[in-house]
PDB file of N, CA and C in Angstrom:
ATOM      1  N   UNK A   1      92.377 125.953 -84.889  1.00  0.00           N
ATOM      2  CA  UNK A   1      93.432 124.964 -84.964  1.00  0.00           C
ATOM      3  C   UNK A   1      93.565 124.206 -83.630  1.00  0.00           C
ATOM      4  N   UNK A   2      93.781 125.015 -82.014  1.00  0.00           N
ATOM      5  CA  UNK A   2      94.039 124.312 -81.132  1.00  0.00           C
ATOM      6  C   UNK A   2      92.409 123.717 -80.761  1.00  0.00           C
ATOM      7  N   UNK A   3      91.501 124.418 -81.039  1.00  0.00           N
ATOM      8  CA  UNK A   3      90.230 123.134 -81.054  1.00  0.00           C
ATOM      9  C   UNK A   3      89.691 122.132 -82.024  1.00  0.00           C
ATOM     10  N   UNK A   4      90.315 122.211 -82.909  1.00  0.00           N
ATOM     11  CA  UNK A   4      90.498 121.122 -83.767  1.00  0.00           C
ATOM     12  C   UNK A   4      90.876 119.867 -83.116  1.00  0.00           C
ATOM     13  N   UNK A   5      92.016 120.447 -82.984  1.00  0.00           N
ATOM     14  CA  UNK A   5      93.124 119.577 -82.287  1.00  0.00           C
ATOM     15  C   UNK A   5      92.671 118.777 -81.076  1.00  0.00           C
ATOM     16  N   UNK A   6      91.956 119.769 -80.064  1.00  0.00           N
ATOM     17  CA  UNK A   6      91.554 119.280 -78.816  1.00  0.00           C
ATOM     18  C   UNK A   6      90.132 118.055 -79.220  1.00  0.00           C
ATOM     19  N   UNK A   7      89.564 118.716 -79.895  1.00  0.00           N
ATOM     20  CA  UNK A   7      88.201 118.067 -80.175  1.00  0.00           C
ATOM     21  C   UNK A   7      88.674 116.558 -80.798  1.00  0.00           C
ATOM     22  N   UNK A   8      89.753 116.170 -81.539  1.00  0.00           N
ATOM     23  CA  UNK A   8      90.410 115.195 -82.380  1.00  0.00           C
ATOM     24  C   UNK A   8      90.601 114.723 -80.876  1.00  0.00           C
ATOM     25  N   UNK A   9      91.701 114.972 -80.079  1.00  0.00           N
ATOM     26  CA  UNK A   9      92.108 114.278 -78.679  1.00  0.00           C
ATOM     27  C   UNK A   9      91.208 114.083 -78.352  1.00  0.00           C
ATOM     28  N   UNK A  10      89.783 114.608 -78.160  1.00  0.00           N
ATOM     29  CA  UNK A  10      88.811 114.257 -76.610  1.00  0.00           C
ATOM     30  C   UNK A  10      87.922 112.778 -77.551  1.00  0.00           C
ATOM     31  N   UNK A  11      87.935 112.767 -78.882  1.00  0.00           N
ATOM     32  CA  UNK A  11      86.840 111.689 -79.551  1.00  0.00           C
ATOM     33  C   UNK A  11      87.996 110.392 -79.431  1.00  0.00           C
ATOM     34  N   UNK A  12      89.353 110.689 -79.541  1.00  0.00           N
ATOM     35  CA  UNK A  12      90.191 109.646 -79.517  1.00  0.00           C
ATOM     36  C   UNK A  12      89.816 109.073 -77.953  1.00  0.00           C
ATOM     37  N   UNK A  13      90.096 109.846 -76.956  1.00  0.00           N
ATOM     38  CA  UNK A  13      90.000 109.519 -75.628  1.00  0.00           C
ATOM     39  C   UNK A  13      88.648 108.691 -75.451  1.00  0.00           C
ATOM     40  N   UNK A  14      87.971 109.263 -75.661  1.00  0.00           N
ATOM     41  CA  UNK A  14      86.376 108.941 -75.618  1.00  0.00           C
ATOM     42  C   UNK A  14      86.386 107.787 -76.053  1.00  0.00           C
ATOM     43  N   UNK A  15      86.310 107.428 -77.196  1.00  0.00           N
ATOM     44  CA  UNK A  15      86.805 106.140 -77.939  1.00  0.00           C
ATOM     45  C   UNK A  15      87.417 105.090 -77.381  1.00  0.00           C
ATOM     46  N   UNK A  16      88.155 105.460 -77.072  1.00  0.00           N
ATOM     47  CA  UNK A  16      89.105 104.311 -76.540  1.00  0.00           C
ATOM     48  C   UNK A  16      88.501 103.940 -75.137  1.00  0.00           C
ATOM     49  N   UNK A  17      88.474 105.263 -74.014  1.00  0.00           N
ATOM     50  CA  UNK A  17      87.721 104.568 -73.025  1.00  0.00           C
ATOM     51  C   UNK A  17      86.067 103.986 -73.254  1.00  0.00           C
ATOM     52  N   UNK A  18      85.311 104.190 -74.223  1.00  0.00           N
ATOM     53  CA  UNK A  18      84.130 103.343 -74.892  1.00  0.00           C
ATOM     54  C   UNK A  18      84.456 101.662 -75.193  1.00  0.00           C
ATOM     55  N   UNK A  19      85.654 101.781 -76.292  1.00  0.00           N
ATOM     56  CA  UNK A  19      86.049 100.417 -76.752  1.00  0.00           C
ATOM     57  C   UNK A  19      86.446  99.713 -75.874  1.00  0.00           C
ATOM     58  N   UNK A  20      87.120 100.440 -74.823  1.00  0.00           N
ATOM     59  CA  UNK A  20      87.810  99.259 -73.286  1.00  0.00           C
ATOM     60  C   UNK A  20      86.627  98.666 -72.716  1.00  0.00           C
ATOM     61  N   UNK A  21      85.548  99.296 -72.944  1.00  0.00           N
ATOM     62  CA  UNK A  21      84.669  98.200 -71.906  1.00  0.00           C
ATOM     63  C   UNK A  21      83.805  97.265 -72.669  1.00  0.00           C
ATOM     64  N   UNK A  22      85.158  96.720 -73.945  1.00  0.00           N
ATOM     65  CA  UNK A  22      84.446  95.173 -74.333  1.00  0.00           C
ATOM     66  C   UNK A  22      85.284  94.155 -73.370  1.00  0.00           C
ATOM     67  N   UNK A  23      86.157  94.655 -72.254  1.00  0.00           N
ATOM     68  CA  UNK A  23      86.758  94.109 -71.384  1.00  0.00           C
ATOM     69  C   UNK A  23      85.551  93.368 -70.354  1.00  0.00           C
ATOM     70  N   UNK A  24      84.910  94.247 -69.708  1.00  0.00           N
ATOM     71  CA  UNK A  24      83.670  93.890 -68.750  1.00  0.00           C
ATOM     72  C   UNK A  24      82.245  93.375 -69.546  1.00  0.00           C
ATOM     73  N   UNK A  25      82.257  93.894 -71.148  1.00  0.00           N
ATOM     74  CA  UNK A  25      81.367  93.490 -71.870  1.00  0.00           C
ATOM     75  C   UNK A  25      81.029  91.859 -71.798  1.00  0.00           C
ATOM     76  N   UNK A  26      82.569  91.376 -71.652  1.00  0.00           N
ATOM     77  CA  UNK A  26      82.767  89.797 -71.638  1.00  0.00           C
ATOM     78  C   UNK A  26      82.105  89.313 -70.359  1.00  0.00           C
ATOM     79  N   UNK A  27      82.701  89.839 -69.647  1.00  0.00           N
ATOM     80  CA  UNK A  27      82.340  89.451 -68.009  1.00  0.00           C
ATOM     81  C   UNK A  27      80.498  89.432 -67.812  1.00  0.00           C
ATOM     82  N   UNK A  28      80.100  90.391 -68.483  1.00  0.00           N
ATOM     83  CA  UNK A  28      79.045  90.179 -67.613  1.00  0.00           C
ATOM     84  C   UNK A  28      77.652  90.130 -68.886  1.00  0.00           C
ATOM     85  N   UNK A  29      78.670  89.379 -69.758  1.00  0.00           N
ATOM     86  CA  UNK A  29      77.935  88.690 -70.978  1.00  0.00           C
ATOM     87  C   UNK A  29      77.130  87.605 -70.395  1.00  0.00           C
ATOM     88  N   UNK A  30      77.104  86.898 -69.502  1.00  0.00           N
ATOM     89  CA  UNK A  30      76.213  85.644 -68.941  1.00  0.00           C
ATOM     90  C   UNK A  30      75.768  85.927 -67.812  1.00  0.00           C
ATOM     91  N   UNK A  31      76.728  86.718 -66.974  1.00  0.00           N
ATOM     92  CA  UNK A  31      75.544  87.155 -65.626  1.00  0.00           C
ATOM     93  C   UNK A  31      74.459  88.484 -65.646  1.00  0.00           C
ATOM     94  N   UNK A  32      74.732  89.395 -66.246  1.00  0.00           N
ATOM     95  CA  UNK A  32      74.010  90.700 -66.739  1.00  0.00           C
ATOM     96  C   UNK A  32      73.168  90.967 -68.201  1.00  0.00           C
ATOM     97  N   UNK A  33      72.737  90.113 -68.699  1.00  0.00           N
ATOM     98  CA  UNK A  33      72.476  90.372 -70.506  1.00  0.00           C
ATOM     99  C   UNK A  33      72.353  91.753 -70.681  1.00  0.00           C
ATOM    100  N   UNK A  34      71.181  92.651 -69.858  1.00  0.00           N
ATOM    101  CA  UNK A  34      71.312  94.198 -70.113  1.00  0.00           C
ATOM    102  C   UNK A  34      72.921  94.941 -70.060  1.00  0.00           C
ATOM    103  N   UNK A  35      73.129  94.596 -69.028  1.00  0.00           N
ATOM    104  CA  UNK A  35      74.287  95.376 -69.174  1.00  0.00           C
ATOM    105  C   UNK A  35      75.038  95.112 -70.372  1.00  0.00           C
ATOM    106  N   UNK A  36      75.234  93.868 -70.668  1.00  0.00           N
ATOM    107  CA  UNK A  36      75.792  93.359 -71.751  1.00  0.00           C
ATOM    108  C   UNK A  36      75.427  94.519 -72.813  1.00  0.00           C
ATOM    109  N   UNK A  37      74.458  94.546 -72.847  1.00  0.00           N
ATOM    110  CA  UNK A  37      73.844  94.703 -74.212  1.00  0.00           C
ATOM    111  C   UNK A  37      73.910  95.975 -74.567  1.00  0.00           C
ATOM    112  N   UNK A  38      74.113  96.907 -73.025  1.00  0.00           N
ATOM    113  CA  UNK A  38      74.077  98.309 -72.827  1.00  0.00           C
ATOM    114  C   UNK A  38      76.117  98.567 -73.469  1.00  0.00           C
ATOM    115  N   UNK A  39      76.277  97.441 -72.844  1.00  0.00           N
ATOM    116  CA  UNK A  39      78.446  98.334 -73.098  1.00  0.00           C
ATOM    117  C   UNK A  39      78.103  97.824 -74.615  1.00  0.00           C
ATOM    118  N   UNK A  40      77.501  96.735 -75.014  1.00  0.00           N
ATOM    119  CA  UNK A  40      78.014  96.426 -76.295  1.00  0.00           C
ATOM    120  C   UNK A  40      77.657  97.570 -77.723  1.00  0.00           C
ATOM    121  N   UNK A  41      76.669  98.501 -76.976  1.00  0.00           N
ATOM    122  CA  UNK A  41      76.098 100.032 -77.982  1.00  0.00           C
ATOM    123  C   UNK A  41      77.414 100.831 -77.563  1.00  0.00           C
ATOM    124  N   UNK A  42      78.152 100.234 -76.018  1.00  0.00           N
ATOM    125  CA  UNK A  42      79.478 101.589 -75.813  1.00  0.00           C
ATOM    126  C   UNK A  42      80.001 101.185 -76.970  1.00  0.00           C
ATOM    127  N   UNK A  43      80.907  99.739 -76.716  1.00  0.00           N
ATOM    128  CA  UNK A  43      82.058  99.694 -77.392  1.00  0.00           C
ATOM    129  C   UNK A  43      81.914  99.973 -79.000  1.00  0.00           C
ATOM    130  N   UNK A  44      80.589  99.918 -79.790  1.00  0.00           N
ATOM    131  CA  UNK A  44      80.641 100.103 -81.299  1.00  0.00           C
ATOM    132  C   UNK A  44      80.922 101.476 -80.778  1.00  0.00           C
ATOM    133  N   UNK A  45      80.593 102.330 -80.183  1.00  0.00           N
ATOM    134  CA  UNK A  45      80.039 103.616 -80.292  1.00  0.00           C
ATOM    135  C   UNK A  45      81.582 104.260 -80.413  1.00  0.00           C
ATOM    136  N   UNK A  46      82.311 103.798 -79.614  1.00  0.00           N
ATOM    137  CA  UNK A  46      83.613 103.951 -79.582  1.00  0.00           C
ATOM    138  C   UNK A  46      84.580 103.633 -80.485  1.00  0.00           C
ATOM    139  N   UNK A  47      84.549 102.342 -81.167  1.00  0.00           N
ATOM    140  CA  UNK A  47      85.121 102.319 -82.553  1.00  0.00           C
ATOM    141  C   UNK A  47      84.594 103.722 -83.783  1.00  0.00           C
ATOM    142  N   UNK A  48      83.549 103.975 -83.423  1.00  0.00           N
ATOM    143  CA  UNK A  48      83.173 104.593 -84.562  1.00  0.00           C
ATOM    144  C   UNK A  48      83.527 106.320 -84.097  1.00  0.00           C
ATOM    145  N   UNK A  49      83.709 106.461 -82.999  1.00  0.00           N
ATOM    146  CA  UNK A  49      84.358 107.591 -82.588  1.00  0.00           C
ATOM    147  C   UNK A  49      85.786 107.927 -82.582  1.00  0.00           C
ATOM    148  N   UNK A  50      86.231 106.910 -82.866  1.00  0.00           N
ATOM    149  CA  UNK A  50      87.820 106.429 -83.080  1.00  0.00           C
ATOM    150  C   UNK A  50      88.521 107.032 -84.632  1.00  0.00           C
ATOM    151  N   UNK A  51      87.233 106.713 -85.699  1.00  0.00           N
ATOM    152  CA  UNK A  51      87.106 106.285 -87.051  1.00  0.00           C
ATOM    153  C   UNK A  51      86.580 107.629 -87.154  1.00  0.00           C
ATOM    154  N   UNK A  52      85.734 108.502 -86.327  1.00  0.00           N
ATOM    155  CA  UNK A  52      85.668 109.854 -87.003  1.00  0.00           C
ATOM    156  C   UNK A  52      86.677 110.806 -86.363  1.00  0.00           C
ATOM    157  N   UNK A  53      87.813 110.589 -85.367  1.00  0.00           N
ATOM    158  CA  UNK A  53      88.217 111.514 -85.338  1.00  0.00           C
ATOM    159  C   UNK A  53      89.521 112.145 -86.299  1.00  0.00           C
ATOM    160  N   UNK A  54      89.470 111.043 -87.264  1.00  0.00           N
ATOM    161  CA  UNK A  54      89.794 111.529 -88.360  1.00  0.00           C
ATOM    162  C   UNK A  54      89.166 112.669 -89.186  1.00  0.00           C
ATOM    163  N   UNK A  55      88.033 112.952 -89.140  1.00  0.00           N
ATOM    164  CA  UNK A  55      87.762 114.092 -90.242  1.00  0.00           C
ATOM    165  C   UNK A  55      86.045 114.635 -89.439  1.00  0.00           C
ATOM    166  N   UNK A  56      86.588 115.141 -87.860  1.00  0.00           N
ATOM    167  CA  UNK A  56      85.289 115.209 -87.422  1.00  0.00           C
ATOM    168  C   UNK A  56      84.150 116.332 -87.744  1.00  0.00           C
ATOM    169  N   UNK A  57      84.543 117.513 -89.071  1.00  0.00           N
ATOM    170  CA  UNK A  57      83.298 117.559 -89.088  1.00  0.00           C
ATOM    171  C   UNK A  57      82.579 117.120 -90.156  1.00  0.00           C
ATOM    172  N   UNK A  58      83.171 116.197 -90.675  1.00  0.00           N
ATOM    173  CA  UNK A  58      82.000 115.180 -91.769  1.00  0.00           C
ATOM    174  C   UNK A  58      81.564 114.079 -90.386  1.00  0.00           C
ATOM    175  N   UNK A  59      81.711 114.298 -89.142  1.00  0.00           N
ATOM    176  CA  UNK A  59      80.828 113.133 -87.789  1.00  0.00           C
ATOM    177  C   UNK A  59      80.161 114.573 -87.457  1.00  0.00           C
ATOM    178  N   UNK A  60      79.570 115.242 -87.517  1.00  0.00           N
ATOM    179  CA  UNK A  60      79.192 116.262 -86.419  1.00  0.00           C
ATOM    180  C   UNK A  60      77.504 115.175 -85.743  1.00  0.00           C
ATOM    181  N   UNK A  61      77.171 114.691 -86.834  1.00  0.00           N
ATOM    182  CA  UNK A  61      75.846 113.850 -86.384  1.00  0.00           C
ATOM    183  C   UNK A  61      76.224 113.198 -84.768  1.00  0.00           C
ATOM    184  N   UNK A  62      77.018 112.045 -85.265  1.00  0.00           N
ATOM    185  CA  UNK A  62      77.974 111.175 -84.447  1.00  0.00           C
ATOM    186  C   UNK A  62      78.279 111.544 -83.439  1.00  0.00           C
ATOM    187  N   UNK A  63      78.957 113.026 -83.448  1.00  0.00           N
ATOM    188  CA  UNK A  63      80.006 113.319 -82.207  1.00  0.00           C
ATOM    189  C   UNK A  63      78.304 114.218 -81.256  1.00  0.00           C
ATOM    190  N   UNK A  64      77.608 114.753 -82.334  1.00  0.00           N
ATOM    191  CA  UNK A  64      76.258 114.909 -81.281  1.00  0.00           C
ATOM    192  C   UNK A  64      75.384 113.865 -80.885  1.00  0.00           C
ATOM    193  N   UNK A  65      75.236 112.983 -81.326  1.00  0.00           N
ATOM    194  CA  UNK A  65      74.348 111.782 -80.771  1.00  0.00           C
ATOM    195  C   UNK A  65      75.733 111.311 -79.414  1.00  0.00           C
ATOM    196  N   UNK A  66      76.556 111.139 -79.977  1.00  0.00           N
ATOM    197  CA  UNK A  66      77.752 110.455 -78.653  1.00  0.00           C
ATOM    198  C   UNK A  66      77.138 111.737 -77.080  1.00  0.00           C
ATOM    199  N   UNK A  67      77.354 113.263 -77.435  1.00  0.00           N
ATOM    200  CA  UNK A  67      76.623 114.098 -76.461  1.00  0.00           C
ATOM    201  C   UNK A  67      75.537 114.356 -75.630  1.00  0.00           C
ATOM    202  N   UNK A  68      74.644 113.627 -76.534  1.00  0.00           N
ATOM    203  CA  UNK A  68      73.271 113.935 -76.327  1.00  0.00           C
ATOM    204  C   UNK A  68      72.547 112.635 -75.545  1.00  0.00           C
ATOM    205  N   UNK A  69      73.474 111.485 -75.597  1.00  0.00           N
ATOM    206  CA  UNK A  69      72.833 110.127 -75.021  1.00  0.00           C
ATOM    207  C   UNK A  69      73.804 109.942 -73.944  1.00  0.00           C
ATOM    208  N   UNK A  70      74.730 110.855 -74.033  1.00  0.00           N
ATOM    209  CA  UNK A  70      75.633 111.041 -72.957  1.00  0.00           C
ATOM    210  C   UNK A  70      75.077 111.553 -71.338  1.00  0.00           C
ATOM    211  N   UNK A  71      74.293 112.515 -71.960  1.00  0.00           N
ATOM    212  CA  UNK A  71      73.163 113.583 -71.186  1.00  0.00           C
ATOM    213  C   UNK A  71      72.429 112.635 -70.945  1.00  0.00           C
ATOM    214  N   UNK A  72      71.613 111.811 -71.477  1.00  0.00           N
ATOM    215  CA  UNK A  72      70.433 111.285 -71.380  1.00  0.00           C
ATOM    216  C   UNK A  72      71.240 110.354 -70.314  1.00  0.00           C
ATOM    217  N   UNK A  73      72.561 109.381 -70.743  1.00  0.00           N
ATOM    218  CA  UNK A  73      72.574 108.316 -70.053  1.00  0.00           C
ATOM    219  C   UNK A  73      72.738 108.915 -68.556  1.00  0.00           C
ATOM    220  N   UNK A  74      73.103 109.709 -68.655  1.00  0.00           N
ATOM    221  CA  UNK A  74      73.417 110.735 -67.001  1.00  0.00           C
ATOM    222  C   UNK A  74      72.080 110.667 -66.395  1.00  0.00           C
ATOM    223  N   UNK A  75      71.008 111.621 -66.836  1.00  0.00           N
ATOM    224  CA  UNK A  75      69.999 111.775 -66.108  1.00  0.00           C
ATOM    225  C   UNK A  75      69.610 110.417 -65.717  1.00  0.00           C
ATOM    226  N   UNK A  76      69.652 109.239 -66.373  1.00  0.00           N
ATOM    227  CA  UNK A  76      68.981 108.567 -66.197  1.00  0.00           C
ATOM    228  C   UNK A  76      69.814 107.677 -64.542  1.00  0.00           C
ATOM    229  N   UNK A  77      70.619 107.651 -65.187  1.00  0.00           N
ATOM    230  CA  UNK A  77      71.796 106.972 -63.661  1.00  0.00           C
ATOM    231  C   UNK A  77      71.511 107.999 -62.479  1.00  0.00           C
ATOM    232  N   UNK A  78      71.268 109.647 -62.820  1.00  0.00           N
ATOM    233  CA  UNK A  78      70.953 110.315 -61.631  1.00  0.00           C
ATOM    234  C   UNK A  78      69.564 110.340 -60.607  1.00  0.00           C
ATOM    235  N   UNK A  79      68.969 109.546 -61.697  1.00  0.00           N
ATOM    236  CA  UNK A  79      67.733 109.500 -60.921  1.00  0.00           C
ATOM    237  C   UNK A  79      67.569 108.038 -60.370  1.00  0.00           C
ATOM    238  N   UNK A  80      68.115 107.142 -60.951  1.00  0.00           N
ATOM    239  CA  UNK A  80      68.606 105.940 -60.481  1.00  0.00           C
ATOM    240  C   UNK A  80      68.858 106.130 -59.029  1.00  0.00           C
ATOM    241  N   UNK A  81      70.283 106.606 -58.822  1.00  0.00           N
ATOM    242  CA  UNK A  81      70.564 107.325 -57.834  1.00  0.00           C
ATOM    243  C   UNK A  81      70.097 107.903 -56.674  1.00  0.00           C
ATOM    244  N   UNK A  82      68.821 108.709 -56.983  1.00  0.00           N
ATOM    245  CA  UNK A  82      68.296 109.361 -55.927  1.00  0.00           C
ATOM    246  C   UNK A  82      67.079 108.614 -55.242  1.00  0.00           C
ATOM    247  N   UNK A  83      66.612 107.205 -56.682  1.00  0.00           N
ATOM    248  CA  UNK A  83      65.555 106.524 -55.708  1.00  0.00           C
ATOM    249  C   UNK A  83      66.297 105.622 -55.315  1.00  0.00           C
ATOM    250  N   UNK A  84      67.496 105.480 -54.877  1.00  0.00           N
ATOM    251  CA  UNK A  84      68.195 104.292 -54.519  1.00  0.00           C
ATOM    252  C   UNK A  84      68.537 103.237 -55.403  1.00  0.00           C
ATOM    253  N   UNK A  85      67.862 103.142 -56.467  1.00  0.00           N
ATOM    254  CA  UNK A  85      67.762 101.822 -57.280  1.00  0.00           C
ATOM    255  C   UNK A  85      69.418 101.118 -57.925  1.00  0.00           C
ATOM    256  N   UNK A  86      70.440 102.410 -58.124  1.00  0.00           N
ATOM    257  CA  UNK A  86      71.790 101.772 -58.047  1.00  0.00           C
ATOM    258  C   UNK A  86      72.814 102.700 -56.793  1.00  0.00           C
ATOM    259  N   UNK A  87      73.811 102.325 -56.425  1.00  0.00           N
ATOM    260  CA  UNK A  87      74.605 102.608 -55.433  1.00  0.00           C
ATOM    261  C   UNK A  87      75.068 103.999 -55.332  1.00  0.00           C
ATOM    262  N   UNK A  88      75.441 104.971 -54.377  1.00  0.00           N
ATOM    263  CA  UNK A  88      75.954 106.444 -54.996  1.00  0.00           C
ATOM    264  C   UNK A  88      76.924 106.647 -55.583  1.00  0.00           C
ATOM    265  N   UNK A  89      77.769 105.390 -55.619  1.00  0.00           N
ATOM    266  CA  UNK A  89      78.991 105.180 -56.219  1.00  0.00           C
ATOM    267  C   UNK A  89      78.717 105.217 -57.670  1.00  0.00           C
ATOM    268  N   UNK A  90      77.627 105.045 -57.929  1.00  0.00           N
ATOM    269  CA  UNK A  90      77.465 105.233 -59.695  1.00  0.00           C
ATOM    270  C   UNK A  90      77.370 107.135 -60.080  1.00  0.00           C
ATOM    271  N   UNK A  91      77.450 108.166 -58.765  1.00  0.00           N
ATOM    272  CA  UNK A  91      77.788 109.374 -59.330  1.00  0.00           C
ATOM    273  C   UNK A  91      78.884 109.669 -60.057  1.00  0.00           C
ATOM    274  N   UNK A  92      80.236 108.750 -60.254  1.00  0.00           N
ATOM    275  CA  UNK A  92      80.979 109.660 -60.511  1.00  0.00           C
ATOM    276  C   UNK A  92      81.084 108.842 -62.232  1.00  0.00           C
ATOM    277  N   UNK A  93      80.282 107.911 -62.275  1.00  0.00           N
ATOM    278  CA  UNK A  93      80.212 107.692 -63.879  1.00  0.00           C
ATOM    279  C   UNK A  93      78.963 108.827 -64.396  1.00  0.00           C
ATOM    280  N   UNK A  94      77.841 109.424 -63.598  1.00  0.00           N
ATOM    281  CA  UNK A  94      77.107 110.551 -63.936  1.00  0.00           C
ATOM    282  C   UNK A  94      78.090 111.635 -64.213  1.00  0.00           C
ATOM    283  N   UNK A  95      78.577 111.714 -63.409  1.00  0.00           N
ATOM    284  CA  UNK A  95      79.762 113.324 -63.269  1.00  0.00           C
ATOM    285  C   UNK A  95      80.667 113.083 -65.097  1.00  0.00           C
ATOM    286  N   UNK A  96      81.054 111.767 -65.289  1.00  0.00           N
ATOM    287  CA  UNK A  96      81.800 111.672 -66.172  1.00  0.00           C
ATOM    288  C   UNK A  96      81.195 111.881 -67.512  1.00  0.00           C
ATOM    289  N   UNK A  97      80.011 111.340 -67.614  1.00  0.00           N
ATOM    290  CA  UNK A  97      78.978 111.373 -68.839  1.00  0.00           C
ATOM    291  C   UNK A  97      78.991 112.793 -68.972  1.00  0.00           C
ATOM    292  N   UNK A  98      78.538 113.326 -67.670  1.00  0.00           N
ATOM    293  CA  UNK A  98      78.057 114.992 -68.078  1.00  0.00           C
ATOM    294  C   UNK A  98      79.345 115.828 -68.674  1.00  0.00           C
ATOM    295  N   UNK A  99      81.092 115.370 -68.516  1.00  0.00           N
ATOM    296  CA  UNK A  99      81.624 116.210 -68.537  1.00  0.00           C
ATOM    297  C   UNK A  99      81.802 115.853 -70.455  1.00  0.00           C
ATOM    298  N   UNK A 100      81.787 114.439 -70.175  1.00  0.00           N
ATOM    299  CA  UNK A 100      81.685 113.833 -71.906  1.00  0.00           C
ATOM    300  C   UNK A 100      81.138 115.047 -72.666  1.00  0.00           C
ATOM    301  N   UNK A 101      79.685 114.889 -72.577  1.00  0.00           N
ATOM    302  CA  UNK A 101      78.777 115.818 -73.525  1.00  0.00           C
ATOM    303  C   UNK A 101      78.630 116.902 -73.030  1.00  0.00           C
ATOM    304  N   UNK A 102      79.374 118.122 -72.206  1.00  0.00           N
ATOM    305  CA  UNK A 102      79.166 119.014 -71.954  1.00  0.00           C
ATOM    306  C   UNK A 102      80.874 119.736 -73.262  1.00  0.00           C
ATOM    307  N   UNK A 103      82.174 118.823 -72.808  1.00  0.00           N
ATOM    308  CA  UNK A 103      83.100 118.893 -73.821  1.00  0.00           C
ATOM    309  C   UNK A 103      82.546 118.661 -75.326  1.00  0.00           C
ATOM    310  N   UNK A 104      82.125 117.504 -75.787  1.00  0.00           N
ATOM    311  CA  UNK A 104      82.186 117.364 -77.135  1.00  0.00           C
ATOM    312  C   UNK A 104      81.073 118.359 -77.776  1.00  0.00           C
ATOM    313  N   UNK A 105      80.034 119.032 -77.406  1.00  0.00           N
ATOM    314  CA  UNK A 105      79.062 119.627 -77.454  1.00  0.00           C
ATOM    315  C   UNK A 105      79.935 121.229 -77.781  1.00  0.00           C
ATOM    316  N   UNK A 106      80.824 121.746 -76.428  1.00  0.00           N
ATOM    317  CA  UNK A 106      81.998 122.833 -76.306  1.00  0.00           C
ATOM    318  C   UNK A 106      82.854 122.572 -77.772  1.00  0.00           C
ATOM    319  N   UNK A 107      83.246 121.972 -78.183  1.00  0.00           N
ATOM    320  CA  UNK A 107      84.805 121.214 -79.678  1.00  0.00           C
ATOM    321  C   UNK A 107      83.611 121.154 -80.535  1.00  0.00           C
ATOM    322  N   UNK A 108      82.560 121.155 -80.265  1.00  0.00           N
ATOM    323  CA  UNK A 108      81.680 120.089 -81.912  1.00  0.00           C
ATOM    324  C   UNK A 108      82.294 121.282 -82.960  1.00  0.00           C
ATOM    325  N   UNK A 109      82.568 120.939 -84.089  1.00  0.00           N
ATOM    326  CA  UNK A 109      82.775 121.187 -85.559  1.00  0.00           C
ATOM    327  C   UNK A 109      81.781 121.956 -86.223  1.00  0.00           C
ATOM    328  N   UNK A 110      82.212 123.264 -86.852  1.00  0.00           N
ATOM    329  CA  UNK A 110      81.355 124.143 -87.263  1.00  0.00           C
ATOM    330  C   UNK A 110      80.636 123.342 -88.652  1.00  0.00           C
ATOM    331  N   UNK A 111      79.489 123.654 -88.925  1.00  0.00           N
ATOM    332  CA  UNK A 111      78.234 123.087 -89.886  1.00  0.00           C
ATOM    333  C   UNK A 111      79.502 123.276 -91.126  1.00  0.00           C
ATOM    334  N   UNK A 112      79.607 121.763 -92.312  1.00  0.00           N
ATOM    335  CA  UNK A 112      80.236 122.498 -93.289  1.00  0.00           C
ATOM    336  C   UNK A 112      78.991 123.155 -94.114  1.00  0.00           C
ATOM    337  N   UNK A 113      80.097 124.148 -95.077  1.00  0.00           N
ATOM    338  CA  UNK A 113      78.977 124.586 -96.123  1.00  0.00           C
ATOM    339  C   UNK A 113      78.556 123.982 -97.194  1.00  0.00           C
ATOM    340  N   UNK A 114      77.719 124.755 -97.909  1.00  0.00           N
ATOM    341  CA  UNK A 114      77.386 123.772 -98.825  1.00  0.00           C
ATOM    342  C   UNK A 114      78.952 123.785-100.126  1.00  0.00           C
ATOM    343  N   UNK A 115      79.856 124.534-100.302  1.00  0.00           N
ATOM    344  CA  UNK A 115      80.364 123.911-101.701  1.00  0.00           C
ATOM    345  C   UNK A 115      81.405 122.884-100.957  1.00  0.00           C
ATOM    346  N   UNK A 116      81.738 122.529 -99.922  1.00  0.00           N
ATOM    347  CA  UNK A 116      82.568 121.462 -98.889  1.00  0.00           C
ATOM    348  C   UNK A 116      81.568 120.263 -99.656  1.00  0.00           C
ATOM    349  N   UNK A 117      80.034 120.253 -99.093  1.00  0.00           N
ATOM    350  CA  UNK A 117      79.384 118.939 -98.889  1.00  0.00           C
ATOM    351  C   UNK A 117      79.364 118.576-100.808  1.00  0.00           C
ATOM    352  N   UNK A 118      79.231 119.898-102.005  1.00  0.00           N
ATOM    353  CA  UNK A 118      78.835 119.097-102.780  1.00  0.00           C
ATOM    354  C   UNK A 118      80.150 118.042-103.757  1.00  0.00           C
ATOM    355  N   UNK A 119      79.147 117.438-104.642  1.00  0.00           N
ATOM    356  CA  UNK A 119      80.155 116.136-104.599  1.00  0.00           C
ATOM    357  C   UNK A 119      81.256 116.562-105.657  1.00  0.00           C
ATOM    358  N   UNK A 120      80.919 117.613-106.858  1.00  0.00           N
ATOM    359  CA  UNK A 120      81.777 118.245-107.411  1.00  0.00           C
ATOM    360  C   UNK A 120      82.861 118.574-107.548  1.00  0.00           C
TER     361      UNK A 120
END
């Protein structure tokens, strides 16, 4: 029940801070196209994390892909990082990714069974 609960709060949170950055999405729609193009996979990603934390374990896909590219987007900014290629100031959006998918990974939603999934 209280990880239900928590796991419902952390996809809402998640969500919402995803969907806020169609704020900068705008901004750097004409000077950045990648970046652009990179928040504009956040902000869906975030509506749709919004929309499952209504009934998250019919998202368990969802709330693991949100984890798992979470990880990925980390390593990838960390190594960024270490050849210099972005500022060190981009650690603490690494630190944040990792705590993302290290939580939703901790809450993910037990497998339903099969008489839940059938349509009966």
């Amino acid at each position: 029940m209280i990880r239900d609960r928590a796991l419902k709060i952390m996809l809402v949170l998640v969500g919402l801070l995803f969907s806020a950055l169609v704020y900068p999405l705008t901004i750097f729609l004409r000077q950045e196209p990648a970046l652009a193009m990179m928040l504009s996979l956040y902000v869906t990603l975030g509506i749709f994390l919004l929309l499952a934390a209504r009934n998250p374990p019919a998202n368990r896909s969802l709330i693991a892909f949100t984890a798992w590219s979470s990880f990925a987007h980390a390593a990838v900014m960390g190594v960024q990082v270490l050849l210099n290629l972005i500022s060190r100031g981009e650690l603490g959006g690494v630190a944040a990714l990792i705590v993302i998918g290290v939580t939703l990974i901790a809450l993910s939603p037990a497998k339903l069974s099969e008489v839940q999934v059938s349509p009966a």
